[in-house]
N, C-alpha and C. Protein backbone atom coordinates (compact mmCIF):
# COMPACT_ATOMS: atom_id res chain seq x y z
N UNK A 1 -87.15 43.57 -12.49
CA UNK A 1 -85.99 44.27 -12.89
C UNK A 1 -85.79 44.00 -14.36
N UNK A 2 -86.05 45.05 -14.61
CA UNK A 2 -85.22 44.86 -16.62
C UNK A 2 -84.17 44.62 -16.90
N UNK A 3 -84.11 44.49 -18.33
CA UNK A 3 -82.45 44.85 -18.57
C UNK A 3 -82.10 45.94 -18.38
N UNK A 4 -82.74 47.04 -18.89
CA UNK A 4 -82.32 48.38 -18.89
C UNK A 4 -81.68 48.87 -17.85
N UNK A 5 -82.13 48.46 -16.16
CA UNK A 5 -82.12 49.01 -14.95
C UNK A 5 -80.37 48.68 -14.95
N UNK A 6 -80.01 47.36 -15.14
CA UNK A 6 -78.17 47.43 -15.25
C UNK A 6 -77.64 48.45 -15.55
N UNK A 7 -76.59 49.02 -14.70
CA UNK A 7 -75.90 49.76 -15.27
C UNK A 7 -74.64 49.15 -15.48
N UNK A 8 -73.75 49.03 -16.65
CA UNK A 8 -72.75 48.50 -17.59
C UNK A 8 -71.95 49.34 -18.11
N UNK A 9 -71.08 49.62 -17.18
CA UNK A 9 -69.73 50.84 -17.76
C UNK A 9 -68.58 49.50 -17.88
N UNK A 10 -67.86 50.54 -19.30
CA UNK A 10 -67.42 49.71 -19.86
C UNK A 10 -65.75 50.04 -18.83
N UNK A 11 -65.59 50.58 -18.20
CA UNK A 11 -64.64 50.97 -17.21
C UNK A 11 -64.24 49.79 -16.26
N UNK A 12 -65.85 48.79 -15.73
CA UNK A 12 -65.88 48.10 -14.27
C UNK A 12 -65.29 46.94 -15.20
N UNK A 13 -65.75 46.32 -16.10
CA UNK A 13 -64.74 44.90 -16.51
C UNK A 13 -63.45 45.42 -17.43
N UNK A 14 -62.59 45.10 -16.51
CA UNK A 14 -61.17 44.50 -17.36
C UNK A 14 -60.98 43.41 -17.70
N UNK A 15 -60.65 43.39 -18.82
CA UNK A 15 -60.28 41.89 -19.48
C UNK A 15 -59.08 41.23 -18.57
N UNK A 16 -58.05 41.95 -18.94
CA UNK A 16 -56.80 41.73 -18.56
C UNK A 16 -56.16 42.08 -16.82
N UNK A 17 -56.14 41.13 -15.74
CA UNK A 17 -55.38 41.55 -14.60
C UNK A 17 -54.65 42.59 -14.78
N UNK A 18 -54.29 43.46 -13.58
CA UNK A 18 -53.40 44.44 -13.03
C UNK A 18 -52.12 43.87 -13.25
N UNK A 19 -52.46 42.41 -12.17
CA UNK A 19 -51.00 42.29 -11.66
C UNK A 19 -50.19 41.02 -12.69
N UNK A 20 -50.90 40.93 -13.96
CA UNK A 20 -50.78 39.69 -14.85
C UNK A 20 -49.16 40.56 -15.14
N UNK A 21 -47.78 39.91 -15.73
CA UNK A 21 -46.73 40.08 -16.24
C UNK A 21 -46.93 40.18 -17.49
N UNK A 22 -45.92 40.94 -18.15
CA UNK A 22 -46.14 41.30 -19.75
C UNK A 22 -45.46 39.72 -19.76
N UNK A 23 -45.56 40.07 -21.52
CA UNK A 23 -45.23 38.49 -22.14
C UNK A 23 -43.96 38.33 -22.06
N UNK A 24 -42.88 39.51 -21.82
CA UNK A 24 -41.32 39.36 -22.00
C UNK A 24 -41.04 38.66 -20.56
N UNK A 25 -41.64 39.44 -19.44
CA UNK A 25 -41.48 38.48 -18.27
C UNK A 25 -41.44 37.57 -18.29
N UNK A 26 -42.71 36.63 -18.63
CA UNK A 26 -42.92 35.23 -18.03
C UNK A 26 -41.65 34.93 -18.75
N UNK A 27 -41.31 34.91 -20.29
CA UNK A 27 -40.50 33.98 -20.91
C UNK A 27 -38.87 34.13 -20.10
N UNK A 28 -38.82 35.17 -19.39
CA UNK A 28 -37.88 35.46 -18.43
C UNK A 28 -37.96 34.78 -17.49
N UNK A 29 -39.11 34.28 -16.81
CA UNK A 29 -39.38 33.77 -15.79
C UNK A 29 -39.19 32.26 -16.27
N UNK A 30 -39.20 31.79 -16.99
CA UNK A 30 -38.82 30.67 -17.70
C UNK A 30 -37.77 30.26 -17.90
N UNK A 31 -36.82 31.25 -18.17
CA UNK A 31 -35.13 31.48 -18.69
C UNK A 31 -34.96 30.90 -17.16
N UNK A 32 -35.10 32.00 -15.73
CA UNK A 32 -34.64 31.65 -14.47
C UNK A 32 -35.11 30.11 -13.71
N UNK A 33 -35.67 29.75 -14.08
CA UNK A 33 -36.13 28.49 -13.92
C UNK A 33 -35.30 27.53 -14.16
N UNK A 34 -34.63 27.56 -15.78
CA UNK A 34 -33.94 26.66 -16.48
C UNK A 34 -32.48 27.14 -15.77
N UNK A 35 -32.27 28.15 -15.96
CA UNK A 35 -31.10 28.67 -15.41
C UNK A 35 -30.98 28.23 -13.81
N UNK A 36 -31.74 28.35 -13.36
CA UNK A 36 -31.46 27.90 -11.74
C UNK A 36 -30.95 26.30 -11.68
N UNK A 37 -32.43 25.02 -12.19
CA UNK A 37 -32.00 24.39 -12.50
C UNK A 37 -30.54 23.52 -13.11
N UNK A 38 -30.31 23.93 -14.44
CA UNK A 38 -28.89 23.81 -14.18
C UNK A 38 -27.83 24.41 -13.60
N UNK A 39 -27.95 25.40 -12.98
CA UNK A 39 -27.24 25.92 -11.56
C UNK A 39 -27.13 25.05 -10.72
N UNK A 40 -27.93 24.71 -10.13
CA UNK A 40 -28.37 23.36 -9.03
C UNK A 40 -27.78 21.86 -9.62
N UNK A 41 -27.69 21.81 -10.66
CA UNK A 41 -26.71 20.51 -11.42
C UNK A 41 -25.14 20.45 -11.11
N UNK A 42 -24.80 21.97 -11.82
CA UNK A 42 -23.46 21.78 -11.71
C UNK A 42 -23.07 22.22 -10.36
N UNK A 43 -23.54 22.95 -9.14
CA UNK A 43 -23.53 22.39 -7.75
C UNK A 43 -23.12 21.33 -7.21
N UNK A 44 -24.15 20.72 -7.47
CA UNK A 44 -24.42 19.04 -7.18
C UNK A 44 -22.99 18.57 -7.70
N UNK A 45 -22.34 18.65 -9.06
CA UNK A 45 -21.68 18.11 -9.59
C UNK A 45 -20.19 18.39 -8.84
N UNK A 46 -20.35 19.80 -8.72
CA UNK A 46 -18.82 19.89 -7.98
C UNK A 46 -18.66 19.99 -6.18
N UNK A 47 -20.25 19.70 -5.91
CA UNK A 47 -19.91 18.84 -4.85
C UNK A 47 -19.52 17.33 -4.87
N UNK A 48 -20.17 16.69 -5.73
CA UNK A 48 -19.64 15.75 -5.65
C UNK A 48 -18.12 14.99 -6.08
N UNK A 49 -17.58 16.01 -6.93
CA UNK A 49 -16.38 16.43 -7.73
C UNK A 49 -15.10 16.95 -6.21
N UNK A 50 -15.64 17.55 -5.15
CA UNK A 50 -15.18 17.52 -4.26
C UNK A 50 -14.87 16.56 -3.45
N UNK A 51 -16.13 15.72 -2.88
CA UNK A 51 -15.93 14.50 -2.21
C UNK A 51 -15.17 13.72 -2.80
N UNK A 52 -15.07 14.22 -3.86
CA UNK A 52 -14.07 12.57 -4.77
C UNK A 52 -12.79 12.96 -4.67
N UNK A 53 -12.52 13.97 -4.66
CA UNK A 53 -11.09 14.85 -4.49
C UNK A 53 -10.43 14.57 -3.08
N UNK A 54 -11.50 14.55 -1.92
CA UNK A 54 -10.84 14.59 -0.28
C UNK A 54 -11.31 12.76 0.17
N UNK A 55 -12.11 12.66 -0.41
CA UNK A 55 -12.00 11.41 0.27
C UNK A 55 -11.69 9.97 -0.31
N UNK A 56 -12.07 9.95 -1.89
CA UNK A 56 -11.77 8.39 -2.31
C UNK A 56 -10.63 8.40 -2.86
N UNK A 57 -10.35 10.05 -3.69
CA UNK A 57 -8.68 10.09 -4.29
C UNK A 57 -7.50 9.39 -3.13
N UNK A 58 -7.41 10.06 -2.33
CA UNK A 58 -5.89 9.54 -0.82
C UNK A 58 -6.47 8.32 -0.73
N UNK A 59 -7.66 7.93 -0.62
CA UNK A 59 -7.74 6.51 -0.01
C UNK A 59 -7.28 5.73 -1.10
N UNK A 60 -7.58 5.73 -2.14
CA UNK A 60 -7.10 4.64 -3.28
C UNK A 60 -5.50 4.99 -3.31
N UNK A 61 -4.94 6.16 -2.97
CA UNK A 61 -3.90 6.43 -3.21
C UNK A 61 -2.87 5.64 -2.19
N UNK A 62 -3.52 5.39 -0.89
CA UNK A 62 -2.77 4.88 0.17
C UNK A 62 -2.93 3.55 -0.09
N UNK A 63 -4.40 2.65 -0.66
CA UNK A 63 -4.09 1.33 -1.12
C UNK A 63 -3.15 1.14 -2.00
N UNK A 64 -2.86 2.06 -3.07
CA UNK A 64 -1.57 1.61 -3.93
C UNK A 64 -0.39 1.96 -3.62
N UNK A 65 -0.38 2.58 -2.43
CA UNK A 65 1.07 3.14 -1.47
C UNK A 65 1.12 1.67 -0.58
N UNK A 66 0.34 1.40 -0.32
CA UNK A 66 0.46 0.31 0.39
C UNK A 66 0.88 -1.16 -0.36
N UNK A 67 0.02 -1.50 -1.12
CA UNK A 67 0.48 -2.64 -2.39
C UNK A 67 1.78 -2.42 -2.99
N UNK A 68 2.47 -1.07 -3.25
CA UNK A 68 3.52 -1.27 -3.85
C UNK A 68 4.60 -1.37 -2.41
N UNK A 69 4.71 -0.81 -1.31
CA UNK A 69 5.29 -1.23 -0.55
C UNK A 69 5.31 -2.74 -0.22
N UNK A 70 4.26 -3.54 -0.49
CA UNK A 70 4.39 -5.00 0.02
C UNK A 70 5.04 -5.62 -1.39
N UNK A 71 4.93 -5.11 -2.12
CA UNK A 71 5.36 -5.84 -3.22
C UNK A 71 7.12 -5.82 -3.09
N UNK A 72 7.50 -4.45 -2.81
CA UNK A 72 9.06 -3.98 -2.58
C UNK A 72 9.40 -4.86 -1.47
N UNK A 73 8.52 -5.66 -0.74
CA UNK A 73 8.94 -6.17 0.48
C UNK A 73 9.20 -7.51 0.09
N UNK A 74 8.26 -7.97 -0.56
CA UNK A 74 8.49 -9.66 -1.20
C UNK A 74 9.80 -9.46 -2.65
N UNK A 75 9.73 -8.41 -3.33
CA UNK A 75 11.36 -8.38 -4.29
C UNK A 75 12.56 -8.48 -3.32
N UNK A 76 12.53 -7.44 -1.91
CA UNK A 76 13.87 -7.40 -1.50
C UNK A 76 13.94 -8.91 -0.68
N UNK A 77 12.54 -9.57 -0.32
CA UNK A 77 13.25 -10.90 0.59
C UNK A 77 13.83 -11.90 -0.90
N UNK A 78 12.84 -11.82 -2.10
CA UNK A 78 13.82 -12.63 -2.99
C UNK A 78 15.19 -12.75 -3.56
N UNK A 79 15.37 -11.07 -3.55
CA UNK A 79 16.82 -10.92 -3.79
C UNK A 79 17.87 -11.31 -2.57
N UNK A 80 17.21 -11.04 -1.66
CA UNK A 80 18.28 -11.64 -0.62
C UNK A 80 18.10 -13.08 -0.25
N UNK A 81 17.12 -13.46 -0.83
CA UNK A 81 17.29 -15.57 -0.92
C UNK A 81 18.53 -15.73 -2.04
N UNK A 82 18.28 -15.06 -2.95
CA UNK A 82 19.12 -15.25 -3.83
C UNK A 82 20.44 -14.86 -4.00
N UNK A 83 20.84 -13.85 -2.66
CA UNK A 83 22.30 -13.27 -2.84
C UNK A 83 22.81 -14.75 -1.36
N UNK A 84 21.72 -14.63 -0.57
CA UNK A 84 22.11 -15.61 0.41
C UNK A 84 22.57 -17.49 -0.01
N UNK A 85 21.93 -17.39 -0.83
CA UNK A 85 22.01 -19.16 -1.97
C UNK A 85 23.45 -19.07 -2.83
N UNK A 86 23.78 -17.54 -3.21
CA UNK A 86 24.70 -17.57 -3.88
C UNK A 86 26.16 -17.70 -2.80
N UNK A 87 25.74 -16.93 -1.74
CA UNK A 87 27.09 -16.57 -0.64
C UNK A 87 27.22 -18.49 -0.79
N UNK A 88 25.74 -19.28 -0.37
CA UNK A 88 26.19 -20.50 -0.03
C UNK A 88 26.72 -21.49 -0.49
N UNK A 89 26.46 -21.06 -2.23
CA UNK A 89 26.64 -22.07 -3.18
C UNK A 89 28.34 -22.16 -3.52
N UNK A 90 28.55 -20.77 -3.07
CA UNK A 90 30.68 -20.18 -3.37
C UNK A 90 31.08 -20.83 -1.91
N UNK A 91 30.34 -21.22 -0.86
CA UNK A 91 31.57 -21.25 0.36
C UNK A 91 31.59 -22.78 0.09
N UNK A 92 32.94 -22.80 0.70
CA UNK A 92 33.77 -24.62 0.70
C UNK A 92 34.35 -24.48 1.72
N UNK A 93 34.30 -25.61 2.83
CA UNK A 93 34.64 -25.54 3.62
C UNK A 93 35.93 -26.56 3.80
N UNK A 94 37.10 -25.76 3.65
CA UNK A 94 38.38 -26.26 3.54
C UNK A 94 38.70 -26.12 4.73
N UNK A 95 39.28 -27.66 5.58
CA UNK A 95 40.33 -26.93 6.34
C UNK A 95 41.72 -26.79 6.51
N UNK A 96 41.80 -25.99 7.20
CA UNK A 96 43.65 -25.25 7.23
C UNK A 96 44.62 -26.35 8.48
N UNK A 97 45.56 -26.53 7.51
CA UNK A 97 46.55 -27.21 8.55
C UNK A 97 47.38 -26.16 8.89
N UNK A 98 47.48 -26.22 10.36
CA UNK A 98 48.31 -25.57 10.90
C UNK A 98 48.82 -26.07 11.68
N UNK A 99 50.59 -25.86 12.36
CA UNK A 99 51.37 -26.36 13.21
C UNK A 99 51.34 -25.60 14.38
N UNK A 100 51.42 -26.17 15.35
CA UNK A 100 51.64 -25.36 16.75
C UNK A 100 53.04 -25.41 17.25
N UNK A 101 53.59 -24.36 17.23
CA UNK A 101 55.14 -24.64 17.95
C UNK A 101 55.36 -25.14 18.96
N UNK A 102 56.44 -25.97 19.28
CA UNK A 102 56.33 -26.57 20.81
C UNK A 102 56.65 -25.47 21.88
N UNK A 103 55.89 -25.60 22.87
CA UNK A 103 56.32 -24.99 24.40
C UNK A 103 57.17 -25.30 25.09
N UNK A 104 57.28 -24.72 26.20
CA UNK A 104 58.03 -25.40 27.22
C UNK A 104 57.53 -26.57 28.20
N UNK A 105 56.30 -26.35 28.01
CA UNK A 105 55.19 -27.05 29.17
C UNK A 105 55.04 -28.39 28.27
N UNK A 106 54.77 -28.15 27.05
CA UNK A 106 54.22 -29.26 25.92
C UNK A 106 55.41 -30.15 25.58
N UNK A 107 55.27 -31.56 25.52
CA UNK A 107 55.46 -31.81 25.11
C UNK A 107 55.50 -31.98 23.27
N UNK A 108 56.40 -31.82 22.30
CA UNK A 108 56.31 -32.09 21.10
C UNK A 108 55.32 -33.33 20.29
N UNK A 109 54.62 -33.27 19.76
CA UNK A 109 53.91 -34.00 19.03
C UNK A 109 54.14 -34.19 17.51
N UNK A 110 54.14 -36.00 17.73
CA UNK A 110 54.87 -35.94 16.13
C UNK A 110 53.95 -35.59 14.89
N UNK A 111 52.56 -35.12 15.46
CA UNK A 111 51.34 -35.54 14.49
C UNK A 111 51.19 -33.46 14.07
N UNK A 112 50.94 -33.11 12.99
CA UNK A 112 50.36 -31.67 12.95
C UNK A 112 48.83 -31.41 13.83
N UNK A 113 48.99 -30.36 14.10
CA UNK A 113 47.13 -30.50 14.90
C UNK A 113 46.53 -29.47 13.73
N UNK A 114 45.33 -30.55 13.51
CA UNK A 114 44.17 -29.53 12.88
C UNK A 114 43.45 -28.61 13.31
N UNK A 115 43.74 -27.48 12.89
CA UNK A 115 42.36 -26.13 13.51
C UNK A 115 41.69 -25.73 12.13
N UNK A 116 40.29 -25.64 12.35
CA UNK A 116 39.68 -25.18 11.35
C UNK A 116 39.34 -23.57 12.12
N UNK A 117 39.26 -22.77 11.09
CA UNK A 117 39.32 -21.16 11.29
C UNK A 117 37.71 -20.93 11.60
N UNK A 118 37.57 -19.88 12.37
CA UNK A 118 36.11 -19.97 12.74
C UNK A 118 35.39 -19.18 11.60
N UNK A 119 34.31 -19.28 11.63
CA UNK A 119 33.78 -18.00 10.16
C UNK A 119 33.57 -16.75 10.96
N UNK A 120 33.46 -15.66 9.79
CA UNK A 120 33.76 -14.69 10.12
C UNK A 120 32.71 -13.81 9.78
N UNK A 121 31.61 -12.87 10.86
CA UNK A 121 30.31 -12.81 10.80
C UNK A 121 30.74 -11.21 9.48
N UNK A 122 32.45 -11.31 9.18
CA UNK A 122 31.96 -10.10 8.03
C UNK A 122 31.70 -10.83 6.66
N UNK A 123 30.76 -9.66 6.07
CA UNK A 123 29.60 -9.76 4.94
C UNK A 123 30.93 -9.55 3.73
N UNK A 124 30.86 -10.22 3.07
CA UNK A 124 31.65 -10.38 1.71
C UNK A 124 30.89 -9.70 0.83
N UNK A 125 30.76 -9.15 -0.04
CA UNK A 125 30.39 -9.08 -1.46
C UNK A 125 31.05 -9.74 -2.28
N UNK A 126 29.85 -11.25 -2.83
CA UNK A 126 30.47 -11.35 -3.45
C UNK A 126 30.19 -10.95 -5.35
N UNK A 127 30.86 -11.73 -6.37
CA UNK A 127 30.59 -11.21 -7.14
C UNK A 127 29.87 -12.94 -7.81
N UNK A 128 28.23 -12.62 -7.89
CA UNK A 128 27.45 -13.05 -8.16
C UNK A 128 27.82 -13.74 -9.84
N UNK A 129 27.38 -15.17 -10.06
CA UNK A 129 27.70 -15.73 -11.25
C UNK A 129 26.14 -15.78 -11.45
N UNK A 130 25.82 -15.28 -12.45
CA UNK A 130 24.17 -15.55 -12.73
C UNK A 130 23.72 -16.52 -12.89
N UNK A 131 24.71 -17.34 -13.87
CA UNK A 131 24.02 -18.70 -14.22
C UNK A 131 24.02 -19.77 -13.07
N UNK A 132 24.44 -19.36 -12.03
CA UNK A 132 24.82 -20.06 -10.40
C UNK A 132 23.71 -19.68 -10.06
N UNK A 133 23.46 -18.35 -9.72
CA UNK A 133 22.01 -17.79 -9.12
C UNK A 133 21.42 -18.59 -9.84
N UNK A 134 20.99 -18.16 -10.80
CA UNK A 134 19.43 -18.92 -11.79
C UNK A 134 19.34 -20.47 -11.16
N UNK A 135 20.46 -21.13 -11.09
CA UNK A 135 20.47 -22.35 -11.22
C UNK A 135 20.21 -23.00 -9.73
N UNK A 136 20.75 -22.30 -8.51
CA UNK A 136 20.44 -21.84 -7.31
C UNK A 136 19.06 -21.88 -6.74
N UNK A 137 18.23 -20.97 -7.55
CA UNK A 137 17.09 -20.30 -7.23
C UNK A 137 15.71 -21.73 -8.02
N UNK A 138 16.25 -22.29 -9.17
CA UNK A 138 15.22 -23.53 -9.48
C UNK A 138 15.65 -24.05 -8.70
N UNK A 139 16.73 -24.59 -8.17
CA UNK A 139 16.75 -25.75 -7.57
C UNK A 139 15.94 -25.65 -5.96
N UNK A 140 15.98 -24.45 -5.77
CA UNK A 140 15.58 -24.06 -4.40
C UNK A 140 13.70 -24.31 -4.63
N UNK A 141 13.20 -23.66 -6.01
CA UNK A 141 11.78 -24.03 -6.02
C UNK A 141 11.33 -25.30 -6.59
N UNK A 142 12.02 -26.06 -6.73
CA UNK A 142 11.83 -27.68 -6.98
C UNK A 142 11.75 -28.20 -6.11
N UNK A 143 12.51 -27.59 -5.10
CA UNK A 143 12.64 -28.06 -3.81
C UNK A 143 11.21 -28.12 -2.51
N UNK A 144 10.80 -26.74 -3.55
CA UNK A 144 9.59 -26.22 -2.73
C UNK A 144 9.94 -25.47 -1.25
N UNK A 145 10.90 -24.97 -1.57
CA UNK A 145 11.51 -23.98 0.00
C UNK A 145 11.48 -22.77 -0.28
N UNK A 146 11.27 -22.50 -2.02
CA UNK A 146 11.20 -20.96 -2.68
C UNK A 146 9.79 -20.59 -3.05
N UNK A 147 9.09 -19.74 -2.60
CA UNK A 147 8.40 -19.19 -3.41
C UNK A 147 8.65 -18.66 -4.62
N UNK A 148 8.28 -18.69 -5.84
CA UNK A 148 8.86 -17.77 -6.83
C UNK A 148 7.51 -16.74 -6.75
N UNK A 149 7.74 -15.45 -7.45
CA UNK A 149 6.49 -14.53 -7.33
C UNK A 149 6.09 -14.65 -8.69
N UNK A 150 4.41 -14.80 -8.27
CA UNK A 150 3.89 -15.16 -10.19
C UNK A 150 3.69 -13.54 -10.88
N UNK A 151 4.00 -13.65 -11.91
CA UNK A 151 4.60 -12.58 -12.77
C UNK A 151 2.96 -12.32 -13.22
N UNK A 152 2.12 -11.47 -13.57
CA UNK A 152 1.15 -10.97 -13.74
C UNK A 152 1.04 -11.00 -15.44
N UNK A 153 -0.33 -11.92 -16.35
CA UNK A 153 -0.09 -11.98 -16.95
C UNK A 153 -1.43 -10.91 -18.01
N UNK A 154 -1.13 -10.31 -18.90
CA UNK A 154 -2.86 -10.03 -19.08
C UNK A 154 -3.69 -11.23 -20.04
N UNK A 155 -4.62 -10.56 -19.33
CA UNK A 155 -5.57 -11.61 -19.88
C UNK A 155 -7.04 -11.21 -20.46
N UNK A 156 -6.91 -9.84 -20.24
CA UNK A 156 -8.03 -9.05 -21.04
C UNK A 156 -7.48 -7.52 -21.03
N UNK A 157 -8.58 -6.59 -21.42
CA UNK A 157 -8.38 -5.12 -21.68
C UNK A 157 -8.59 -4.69 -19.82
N UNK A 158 -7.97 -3.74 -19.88
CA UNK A 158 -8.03 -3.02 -18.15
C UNK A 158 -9.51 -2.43 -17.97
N UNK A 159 -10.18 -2.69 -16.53
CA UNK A 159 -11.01 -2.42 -16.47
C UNK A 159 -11.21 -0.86 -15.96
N UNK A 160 -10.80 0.25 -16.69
CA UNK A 160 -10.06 1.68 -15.96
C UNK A 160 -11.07 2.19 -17.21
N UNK A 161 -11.74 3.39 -16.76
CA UNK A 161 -12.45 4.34 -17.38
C UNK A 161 -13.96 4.53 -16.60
N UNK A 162 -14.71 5.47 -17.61
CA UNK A 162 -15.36 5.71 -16.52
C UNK A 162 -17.03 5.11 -17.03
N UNK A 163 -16.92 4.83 -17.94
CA UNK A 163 -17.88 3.52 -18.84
C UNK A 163 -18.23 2.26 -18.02
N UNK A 164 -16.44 1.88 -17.16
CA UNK A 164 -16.23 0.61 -16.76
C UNK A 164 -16.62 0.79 -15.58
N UNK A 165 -16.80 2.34 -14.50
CA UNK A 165 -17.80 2.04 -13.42
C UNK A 165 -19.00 2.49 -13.31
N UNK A 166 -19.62 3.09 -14.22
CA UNK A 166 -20.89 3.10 -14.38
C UNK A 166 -21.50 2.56 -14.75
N UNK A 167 -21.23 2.19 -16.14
CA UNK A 167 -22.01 1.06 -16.77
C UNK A 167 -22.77 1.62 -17.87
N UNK A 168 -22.75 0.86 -18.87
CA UNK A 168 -22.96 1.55 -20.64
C UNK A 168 -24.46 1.47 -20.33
N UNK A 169 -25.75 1.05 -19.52
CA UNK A 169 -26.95 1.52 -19.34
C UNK A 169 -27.12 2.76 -19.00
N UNK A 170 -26.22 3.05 -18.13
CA UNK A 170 -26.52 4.39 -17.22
C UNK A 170 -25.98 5.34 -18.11
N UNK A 171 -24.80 5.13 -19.12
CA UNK A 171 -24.35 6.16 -20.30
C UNK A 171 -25.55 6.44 -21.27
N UNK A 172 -26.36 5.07 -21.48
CA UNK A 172 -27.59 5.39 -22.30
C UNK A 172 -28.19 6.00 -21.85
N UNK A 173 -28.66 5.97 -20.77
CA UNK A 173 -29.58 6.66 -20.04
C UNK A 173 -29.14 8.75 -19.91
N UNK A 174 -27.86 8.52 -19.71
CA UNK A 174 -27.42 9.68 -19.55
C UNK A 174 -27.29 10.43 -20.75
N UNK A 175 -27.23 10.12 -22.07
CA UNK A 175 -27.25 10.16 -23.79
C UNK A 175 -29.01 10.77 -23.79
N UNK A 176 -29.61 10.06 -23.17
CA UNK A 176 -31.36 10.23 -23.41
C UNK A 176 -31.40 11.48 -22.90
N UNK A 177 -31.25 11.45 -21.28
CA UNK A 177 -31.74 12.65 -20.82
C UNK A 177 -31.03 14.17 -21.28
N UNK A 178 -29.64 14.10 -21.78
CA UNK A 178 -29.29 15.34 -22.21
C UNK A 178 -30.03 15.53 -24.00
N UNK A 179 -30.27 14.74 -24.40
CA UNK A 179 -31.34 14.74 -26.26
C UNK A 179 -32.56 15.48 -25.22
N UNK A 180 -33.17 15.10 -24.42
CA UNK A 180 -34.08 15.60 -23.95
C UNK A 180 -34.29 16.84 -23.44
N UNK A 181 -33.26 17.08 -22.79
CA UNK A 181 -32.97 18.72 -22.22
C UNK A 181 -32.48 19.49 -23.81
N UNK A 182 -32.25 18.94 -24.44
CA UNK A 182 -31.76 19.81 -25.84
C UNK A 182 -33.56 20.25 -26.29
N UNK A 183 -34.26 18.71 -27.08
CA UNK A 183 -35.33 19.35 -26.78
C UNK A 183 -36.07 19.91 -26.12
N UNK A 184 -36.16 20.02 -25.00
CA UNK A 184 -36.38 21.48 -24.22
C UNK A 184 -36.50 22.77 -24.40
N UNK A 185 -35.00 22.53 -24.17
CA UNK A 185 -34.47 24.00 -24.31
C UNK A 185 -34.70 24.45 -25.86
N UNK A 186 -34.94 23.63 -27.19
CA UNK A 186 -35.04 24.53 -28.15
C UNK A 186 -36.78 24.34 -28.17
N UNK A 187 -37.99 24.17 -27.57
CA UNK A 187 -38.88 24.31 -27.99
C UNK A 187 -39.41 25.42 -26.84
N UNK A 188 -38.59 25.65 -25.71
CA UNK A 188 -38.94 26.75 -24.97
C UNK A 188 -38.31 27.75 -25.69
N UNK A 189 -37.48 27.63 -26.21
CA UNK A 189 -37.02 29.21 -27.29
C UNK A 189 -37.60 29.64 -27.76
N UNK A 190 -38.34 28.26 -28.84
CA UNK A 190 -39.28 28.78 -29.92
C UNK A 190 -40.94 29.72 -29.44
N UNK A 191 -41.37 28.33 -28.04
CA UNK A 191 -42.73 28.99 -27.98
C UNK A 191 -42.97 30.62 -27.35
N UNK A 192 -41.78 31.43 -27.22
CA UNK A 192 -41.33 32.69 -26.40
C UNK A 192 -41.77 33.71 -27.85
């Protein structure tokens, strides 16, 4: 067989596929890629932006519904140690002479008879001397029968933000990967 005997129409080779995409496609096809991608991010994000909304928001909310109720519970028993120390520190227990008239049955007695008055389970208001309270209330925790409540002092910066639960690695880290998606995205612009 020669060369000659080939037959070579220039018809049977195509360079170029049928089904190859022009060049505007692919770089389209590129765009949807990136585009999906961060589609699928901010998804992610406001799902998780959700869960934080239904489930850890009320729960932290009911621990500090709860802490400030116990706290309102230990102020009102102190104030009432302290209105109760004061009722005790004002009462004196005087007693009342009183005479009994003679009867018919009784003989007269040359002596007065003492009755002391019984107390009386109504609640007085009284009107509180502060420097009585104050003075009341040490003597009661010297005593060691008072708790006093320790007053909260600071002692550094608050640990509240969102630095303080992630952690300044994972911010670096998170600084890197968006420099990175920047370069990306501007060298897929360019090579289009």
């Amino acid at each position: 067989m020669a060369f000659e005997d080939l037959d070579l129409d220039d018809n049977d080779f195509d360079l170029e596929p049928e089904d190859s995409p022009s060049p505007e496609e692919s770089g389209n096809r590129t765009f949807y890629i990136v585009a999906a991608a961060i589609g699928g991010v901010m998804l992610l994000s406001l799902i998780c932006l959700a869960l934080y909304a239904l489930v850890y928001a009320p729960q932290r909310r009911n621990d500090q519904a709860t802490q400030v109720a116990a706290i309102n519970a230990q102020n009102t028993q102190v104030a009432q140690a302290a209105i109760e120390t004061g009722l005790a520190a004002q009462f004196t227990n005087t007693p009342t002479l009183t005479s009994i008239p003679p009867t018919a049955t009784s003989s007269p007695s040359p002596s007065p008879t003492l009755i002391v008055a019984p107390a009386t389970d109504v609640l007085v208001t009284p009107t509180i001397d502060r420097t009585a309270t104050v003075s009341a209330l040490l003597t009661e925790a010297a005593a060691g029968r008072l708790t006093p409540t320790p007053t909260p002092s600071p002692s550094a910066l608050p640990d509240t933000g969102f630095v303080e639960d992630v952690g300044i690695p994972a911010m670096v880290g998170l600084a890197l990967v968006l420099v990175v998606v920047i370069f990306l995205t501007r060298r897929l612009r360019t090579a289009n």
